[in-house]
N, C-alpha and C. Protein backbone atom coordinates (compact mmCIF):
# COMPACT_ATOMS: atom_id res chain seq x y z
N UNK A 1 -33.02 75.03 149.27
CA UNK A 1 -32.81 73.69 148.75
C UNK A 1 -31.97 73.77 147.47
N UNK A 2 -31.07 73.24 147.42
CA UNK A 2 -30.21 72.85 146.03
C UNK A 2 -31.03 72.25 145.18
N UNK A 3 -30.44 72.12 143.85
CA UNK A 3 -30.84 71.23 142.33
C UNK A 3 -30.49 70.39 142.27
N UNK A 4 -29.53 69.54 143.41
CA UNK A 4 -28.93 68.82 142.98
C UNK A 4 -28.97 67.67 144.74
N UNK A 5 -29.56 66.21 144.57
CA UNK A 5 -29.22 65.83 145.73
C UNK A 5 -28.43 64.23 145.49
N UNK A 6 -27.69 64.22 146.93
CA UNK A 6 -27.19 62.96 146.92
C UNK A 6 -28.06 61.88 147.73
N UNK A 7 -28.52 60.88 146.93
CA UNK A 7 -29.13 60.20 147.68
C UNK A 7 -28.65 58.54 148.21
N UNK A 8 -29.04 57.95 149.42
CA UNK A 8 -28.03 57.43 150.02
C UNK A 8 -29.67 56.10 150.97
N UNK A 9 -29.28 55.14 150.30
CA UNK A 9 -29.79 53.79 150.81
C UNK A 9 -29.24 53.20 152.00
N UNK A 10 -29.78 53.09 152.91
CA UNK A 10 -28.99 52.36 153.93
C UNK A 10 -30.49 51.42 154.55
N UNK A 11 -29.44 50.40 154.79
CA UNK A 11 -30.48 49.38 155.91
C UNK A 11 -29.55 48.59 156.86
N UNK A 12 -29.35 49.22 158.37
CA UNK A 12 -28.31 48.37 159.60
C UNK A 12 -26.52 48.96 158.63
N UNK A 13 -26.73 50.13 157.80
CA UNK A 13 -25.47 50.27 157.40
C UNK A 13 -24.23 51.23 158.56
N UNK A 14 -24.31 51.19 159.51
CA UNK A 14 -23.86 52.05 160.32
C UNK A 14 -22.22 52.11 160.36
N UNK A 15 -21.83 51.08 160.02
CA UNK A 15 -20.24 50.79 159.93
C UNK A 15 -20.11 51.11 158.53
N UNK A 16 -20.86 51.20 157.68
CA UNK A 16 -20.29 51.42 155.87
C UNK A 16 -20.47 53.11 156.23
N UNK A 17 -21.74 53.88 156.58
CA UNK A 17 -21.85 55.12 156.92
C UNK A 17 -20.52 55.98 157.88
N UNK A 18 -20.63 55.22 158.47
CA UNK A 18 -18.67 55.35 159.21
C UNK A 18 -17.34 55.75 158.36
N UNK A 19 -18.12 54.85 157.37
CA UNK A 19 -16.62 55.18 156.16
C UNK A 19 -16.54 55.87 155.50
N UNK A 20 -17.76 56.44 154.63
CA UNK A 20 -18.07 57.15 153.53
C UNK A 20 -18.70 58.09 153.67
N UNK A 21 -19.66 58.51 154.51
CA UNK A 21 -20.38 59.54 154.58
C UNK A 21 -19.96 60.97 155.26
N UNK A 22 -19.20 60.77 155.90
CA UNK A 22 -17.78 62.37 155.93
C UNK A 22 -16.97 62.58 154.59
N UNK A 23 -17.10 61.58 153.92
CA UNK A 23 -16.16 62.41 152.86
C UNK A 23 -17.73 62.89 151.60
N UNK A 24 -19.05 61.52 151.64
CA UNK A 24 -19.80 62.56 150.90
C UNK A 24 -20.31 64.15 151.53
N UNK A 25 -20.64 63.92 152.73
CA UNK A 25 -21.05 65.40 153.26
C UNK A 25 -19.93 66.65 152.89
N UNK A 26 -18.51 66.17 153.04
CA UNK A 26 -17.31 67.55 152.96
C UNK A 26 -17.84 67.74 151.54
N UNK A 27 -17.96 66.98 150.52
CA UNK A 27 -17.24 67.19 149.28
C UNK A 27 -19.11 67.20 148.87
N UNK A 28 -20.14 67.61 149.12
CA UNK A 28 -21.16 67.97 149.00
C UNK A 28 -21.64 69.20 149.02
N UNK A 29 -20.87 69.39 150.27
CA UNK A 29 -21.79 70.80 150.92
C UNK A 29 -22.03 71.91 150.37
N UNK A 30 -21.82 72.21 149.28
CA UNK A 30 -21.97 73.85 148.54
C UNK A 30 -22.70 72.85 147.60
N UNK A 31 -22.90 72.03 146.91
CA UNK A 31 -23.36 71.11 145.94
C UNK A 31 -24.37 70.57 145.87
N UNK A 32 -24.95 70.02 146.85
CA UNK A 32 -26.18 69.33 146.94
C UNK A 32 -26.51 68.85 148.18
N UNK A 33 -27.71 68.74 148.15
CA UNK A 33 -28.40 68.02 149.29
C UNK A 33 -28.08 66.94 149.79
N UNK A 34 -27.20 66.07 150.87
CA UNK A 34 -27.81 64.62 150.88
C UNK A 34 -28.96 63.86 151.90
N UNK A 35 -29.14 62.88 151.20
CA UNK A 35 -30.35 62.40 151.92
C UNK A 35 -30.00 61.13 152.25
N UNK A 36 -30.60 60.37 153.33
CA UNK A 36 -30.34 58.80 153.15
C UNK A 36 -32.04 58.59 153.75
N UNK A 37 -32.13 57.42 152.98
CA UNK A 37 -33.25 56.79 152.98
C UNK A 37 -33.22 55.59 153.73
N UNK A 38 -33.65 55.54 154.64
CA UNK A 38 -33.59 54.41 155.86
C UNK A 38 -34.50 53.69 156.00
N UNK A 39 -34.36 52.31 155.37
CA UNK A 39 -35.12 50.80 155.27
C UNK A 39 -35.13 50.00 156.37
N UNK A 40 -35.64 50.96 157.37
CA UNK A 40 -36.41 49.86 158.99
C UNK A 40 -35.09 49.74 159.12
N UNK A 41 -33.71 50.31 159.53
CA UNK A 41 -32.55 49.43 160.14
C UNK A 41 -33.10 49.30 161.43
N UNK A 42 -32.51 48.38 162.10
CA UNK A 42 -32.40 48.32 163.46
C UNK A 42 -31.44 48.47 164.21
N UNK A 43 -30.14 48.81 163.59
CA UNK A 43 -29.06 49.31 164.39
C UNK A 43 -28.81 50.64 164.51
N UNK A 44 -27.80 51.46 164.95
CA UNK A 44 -27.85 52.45 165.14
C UNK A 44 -27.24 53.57 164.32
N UNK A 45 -27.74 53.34 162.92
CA UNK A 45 -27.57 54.35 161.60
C UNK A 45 -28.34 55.71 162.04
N UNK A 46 -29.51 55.72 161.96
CA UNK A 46 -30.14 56.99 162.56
C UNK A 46 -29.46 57.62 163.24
N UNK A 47 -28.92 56.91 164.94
CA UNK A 47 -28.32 57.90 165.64
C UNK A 47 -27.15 58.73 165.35
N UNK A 48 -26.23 57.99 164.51
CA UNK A 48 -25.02 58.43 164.18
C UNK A 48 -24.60 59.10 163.04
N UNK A 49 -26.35 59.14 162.42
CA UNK A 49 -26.04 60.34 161.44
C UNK A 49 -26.78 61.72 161.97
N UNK A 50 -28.06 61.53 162.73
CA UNK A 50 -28.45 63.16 163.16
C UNK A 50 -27.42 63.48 164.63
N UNK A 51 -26.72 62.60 164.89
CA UNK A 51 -25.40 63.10 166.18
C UNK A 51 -24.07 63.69 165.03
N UNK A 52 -23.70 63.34 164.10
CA UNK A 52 -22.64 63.44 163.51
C UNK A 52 -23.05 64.32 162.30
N UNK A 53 -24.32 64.38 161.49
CA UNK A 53 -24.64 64.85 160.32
C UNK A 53 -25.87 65.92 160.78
N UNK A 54 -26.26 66.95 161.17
CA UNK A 54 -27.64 66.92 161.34
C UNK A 54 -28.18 67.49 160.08
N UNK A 55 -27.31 68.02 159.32
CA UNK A 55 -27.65 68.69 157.60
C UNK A 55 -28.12 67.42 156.34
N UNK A 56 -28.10 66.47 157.76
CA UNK A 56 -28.17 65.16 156.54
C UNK A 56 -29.82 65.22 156.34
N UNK A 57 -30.47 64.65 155.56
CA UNK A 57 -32.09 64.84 155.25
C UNK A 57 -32.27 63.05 155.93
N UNK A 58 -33.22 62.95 156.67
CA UNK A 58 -33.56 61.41 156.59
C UNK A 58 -34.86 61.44 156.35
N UNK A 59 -34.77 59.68 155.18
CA UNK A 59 -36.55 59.84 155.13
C UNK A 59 -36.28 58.37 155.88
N UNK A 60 -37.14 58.27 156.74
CA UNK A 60 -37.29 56.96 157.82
C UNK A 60 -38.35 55.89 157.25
N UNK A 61 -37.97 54.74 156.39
CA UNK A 61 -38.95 54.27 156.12
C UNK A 61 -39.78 52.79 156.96
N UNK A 62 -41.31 52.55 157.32
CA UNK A 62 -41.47 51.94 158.50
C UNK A 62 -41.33 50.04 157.99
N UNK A 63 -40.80 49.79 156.80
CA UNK A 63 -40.35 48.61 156.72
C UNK A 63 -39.44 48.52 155.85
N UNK A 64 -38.60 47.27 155.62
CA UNK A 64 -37.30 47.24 154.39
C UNK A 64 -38.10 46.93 153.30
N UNK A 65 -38.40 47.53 152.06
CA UNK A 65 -38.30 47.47 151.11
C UNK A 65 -37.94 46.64 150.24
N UNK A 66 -36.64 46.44 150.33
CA UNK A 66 -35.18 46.34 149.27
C UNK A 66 -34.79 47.08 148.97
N UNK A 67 -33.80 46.67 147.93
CA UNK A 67 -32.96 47.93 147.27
C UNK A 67 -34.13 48.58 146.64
N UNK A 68 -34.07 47.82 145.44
CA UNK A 68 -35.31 49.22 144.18
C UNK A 68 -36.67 49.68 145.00
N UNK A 69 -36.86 48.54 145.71
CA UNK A 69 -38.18 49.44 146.75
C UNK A 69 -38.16 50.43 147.43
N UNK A 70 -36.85 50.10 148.30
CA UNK A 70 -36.54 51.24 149.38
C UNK A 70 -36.54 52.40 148.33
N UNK A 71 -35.63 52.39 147.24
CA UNK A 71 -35.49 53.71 146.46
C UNK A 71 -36.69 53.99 146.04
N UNK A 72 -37.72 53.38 145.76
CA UNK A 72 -38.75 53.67 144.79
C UNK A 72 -39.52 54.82 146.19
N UNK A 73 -39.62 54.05 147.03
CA UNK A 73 -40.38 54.60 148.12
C UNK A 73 -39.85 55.90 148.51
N UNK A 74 -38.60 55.88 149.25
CA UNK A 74 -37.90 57.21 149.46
C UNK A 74 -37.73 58.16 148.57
N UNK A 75 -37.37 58.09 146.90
CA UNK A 75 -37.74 59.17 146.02
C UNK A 75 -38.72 59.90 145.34
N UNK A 76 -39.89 59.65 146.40
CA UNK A 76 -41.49 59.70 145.79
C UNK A 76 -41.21 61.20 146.49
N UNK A 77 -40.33 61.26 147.27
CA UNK A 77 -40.50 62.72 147.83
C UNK A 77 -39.90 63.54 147.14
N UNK A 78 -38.85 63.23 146.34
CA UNK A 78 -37.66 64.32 145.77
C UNK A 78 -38.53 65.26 144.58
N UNK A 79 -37.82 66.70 144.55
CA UNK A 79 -38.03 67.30 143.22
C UNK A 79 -36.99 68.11 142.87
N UNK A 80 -36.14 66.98 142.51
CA UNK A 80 -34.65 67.46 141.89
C UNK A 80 -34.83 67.39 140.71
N UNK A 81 -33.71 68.19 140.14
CA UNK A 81 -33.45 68.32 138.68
C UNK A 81 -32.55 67.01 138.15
N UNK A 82 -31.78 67.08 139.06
CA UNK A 82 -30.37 65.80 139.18
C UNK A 82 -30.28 65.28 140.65
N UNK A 83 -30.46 63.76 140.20
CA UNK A 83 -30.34 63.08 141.50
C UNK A 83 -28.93 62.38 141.05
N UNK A 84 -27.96 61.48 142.14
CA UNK A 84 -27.14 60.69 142.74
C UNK A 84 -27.28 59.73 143.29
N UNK A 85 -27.79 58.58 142.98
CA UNK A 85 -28.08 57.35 143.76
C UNK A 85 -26.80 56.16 143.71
């Protein structure tokens, strides 16, 4: 495990994950962990990141949150030195 992770909110984001998340994974990978924290989407974010990412970390959470919730909830797991949100 790295010191260092990127952490990554999504809820039904599957078209924004499309855009951005190949260039965080390239420009990560010796660097840090990333994670995305998944707020009940119902579209198909999950699939298209353990088909396309499987180094990606998911924490699956079983309802949306919100923003500061979802984060509050999903970083109860981390024990980084330096996070990226």
């Amino acid at each position: 495990m790295k010191r260092v992770a990127v952490v990554i909110l999504n809820w039904n984001g599957e078209k924004f994950l499309k855009q951005f998340l190949p260039l965080v994974v390239q420009h990560s990978e010796d660097l840090a962990d990333v994670y995305v924290i998944d707020n009940a989407s119902k579209d198909d974010s999950i699939h298209y990141i353990t088909t396309n990412f499987p180094q990606v970390k998911i924490v699956s959470l079983p309802v949306n949150y919100g923003f500061a919730g979802g984060y509050n909830h999903g970083l109860k797991i981390f024990r980084m030195n330096i996070m990226s949100c």
